[in-house]
C-alpha atoms as a PDB file:
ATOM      1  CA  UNK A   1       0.000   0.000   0.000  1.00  0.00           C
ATOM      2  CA  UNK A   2       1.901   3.660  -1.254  1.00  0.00           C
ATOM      3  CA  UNK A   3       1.544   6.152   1.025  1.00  0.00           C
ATOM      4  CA  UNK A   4       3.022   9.854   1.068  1.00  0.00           C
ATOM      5  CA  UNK A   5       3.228  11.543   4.300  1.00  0.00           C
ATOM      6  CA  UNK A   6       4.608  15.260   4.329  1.00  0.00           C
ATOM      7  CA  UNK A   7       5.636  17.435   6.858  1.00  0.00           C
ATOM      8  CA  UNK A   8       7.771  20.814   7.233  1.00  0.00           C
ATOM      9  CA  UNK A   9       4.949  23.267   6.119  1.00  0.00           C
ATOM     10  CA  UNK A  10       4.249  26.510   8.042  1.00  0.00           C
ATOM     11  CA  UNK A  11       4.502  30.216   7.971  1.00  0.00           C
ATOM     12  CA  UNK A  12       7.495  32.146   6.420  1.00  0.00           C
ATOM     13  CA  UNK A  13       8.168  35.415   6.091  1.00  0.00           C
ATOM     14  CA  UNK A  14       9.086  36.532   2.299  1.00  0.00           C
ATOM     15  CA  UNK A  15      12.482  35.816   1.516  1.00  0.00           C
ATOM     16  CA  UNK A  16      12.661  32.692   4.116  1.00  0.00           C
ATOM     17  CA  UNK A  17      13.301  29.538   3.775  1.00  0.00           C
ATOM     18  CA  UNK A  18      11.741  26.115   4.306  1.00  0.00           C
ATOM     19  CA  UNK A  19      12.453  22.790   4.110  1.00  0.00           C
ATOM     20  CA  UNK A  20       9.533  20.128   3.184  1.00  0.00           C
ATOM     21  CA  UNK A  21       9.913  16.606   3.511  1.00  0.00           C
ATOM     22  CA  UNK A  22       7.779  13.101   2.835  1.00  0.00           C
ATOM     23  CA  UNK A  23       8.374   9.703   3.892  1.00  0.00           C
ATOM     24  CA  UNK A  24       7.249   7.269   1.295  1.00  0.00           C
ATOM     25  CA  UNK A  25       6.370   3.867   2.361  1.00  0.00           C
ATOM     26  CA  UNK A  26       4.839   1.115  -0.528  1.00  0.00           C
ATOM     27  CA  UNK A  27       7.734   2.763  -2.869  1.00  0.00           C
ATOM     28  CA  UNK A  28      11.023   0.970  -3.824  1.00  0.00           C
ATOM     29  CA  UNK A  29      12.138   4.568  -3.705  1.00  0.00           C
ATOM     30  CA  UNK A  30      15.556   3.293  -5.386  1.00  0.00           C
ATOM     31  CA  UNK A  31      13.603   2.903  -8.706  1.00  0.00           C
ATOM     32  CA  UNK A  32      10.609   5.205  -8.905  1.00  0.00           C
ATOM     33  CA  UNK A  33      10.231   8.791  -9.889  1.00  0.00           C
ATOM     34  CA  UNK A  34       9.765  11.119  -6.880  1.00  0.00           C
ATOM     35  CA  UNK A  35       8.716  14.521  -6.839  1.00  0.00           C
ATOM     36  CA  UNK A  36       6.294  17.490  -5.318  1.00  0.00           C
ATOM     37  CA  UNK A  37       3.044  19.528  -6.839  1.00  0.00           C
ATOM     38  CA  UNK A  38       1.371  22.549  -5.159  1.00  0.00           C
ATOM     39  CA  UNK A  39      -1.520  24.038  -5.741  1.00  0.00           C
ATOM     40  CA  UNK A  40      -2.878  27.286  -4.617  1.00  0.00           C
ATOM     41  CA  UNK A  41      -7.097  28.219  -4.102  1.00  0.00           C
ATOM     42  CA  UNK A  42      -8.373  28.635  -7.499  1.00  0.00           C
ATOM     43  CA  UNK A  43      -5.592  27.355  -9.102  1.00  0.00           C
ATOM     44  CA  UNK A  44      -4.971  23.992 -10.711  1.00  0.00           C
ATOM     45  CA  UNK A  45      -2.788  21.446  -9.255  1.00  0.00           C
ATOM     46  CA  UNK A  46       0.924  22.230 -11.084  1.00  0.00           C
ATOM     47  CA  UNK A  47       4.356  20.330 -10.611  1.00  0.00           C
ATOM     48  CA  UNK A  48       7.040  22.040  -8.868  1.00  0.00           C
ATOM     49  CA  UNK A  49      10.334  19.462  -9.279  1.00  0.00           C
ATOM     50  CA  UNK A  50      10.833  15.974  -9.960  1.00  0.00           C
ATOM     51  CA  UNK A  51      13.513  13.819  -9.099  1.00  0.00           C
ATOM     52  CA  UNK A  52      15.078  10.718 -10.622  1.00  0.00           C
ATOM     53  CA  UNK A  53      15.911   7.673  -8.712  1.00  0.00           C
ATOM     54  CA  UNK A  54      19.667   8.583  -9.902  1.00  0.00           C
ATOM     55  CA  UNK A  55      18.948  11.872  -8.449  1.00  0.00           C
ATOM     56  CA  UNK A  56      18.664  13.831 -11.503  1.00  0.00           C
ATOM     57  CA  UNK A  57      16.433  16.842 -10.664  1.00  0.00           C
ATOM     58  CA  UNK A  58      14.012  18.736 -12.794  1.00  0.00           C
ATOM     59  CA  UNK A  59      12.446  21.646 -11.428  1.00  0.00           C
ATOM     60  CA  UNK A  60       9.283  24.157 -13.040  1.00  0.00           C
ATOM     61  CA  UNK A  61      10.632  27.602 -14.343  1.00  0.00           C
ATOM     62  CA  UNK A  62       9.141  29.325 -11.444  1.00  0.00           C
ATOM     63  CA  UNK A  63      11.464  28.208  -8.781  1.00  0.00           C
ATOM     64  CA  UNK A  64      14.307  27.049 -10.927  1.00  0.00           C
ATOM     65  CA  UNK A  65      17.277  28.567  -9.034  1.00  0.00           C
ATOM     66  CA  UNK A  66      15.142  28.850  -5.412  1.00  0.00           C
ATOM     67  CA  UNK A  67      14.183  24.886  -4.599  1.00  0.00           C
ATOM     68  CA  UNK A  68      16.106  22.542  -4.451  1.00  0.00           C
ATOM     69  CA  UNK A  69      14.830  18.674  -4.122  1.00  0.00           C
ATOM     70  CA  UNK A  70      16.937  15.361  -3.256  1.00  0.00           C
ATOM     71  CA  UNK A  71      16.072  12.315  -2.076  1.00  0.00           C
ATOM     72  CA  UNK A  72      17.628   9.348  -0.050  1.00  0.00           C
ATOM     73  CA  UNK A  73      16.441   6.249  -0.831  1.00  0.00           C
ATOM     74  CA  UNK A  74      18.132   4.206   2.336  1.00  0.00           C
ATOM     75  CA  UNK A  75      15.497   6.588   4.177  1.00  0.00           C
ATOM     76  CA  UNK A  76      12.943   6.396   1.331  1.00  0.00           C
ATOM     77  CA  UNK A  77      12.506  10.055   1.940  1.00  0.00           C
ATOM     78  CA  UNK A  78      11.990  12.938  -0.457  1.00  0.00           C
ATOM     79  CA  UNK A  79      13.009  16.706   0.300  1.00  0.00           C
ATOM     80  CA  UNK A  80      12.429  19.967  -0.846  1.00  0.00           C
ATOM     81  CA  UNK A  81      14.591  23.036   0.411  1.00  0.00           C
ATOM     82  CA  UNK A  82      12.887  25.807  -0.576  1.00  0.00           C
ATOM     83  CA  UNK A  83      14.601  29.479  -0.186  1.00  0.00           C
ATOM     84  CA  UNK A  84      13.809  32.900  -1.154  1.00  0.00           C
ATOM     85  CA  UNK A  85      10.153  32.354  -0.871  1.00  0.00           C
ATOM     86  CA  UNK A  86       7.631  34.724  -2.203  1.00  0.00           C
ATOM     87  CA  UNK A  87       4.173  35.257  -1.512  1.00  0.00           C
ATOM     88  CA  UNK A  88       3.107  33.482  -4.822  1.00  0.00           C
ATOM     89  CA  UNK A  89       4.848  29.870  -3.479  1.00  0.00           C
ATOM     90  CA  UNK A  90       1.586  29.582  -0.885  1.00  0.00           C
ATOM     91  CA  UNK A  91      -0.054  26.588  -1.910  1.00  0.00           C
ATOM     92  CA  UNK A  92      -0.847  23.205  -0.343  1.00  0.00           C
ATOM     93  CA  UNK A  93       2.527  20.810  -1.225  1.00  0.00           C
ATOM     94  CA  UNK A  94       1.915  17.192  -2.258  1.00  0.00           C
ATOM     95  CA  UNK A  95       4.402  15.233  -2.166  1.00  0.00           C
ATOM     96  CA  UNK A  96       4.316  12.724  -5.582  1.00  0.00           C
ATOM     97  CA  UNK A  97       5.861   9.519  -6.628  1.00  0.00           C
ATOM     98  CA  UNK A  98       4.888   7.671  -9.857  1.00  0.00           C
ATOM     99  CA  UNK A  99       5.140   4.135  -9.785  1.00  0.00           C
ATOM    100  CA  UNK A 100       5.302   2.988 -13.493  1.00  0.00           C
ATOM    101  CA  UNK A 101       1.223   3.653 -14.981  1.00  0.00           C
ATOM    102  CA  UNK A 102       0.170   4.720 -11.164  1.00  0.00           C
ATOM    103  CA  UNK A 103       0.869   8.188  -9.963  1.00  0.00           C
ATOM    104  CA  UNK A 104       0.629   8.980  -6.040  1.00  0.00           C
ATOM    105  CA  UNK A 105       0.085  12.361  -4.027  1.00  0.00           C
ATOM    106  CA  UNK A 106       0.117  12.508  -0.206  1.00  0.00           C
ATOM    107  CA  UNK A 107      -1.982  14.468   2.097  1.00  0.00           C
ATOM    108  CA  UNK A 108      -0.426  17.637   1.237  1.00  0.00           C
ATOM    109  CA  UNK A 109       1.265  20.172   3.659  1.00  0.00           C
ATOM    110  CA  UNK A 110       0.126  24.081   4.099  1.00  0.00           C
ATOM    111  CA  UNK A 111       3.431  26.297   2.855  1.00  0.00           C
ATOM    112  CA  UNK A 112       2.687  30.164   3.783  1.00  0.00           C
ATOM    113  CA  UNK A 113       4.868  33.172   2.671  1.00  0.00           C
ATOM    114  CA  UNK A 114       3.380  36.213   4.176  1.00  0.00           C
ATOM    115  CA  UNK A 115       4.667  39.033   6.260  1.00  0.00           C
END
């Protein structure tokens, strides 16, 4: 049985930093795609970085240069190190793993940049 469980969200001042991270249990993390979406009120669910099981990352134009993601697969844990946060990263984080046709999303975890 998969199952995604984040934690690390809060409230962060603009410019902070934060550090998100989900456990993933059901995964051979060693050999599956890990990665993390947001998604903001009215907006639709978009993909923020992925992460090869080599540990190749890929991340979406708008935080290219600001997040940074890794993984460690003895821990089957993914992270994502966010810095210089603005007030358009609020969202809800999910945490995502795609395991070959089946794609995964956790609970999700409240990220706030506000002064």
């Amino acid at each position: 049985q998969v199952q995604l469980v984040e934690s690390g969200g809060g409230l962060v001042q603009p410019g902070g930093s934060l550090r998100l991270s989900c456990v993933a249990s059901g995964i051979r993390s060693r050999s599956n795609i890990l990665g993390w979406y947001r998604q903001a009120p009215g907006k639709q669910r978009e993909l923020v970085a992925t992460i090869t099981p080599g540990g190749s990352p890929n991340y979406a134009d708008s935080v290219k240069g600001r997040f940074t993601i890794s993984r460690d697969n003895t821990k089957n844990t993914v992270y994502l190190q966010m810095t210089s946060l603005k007030p358009e990263d609020t969202a809800t984080y999910y945490c995502y793993a795609k395991l070959t046709i089946w794609n995964y999303w956790g609970q999700g975890t409240q990220v706030t940049i506000s002064s």
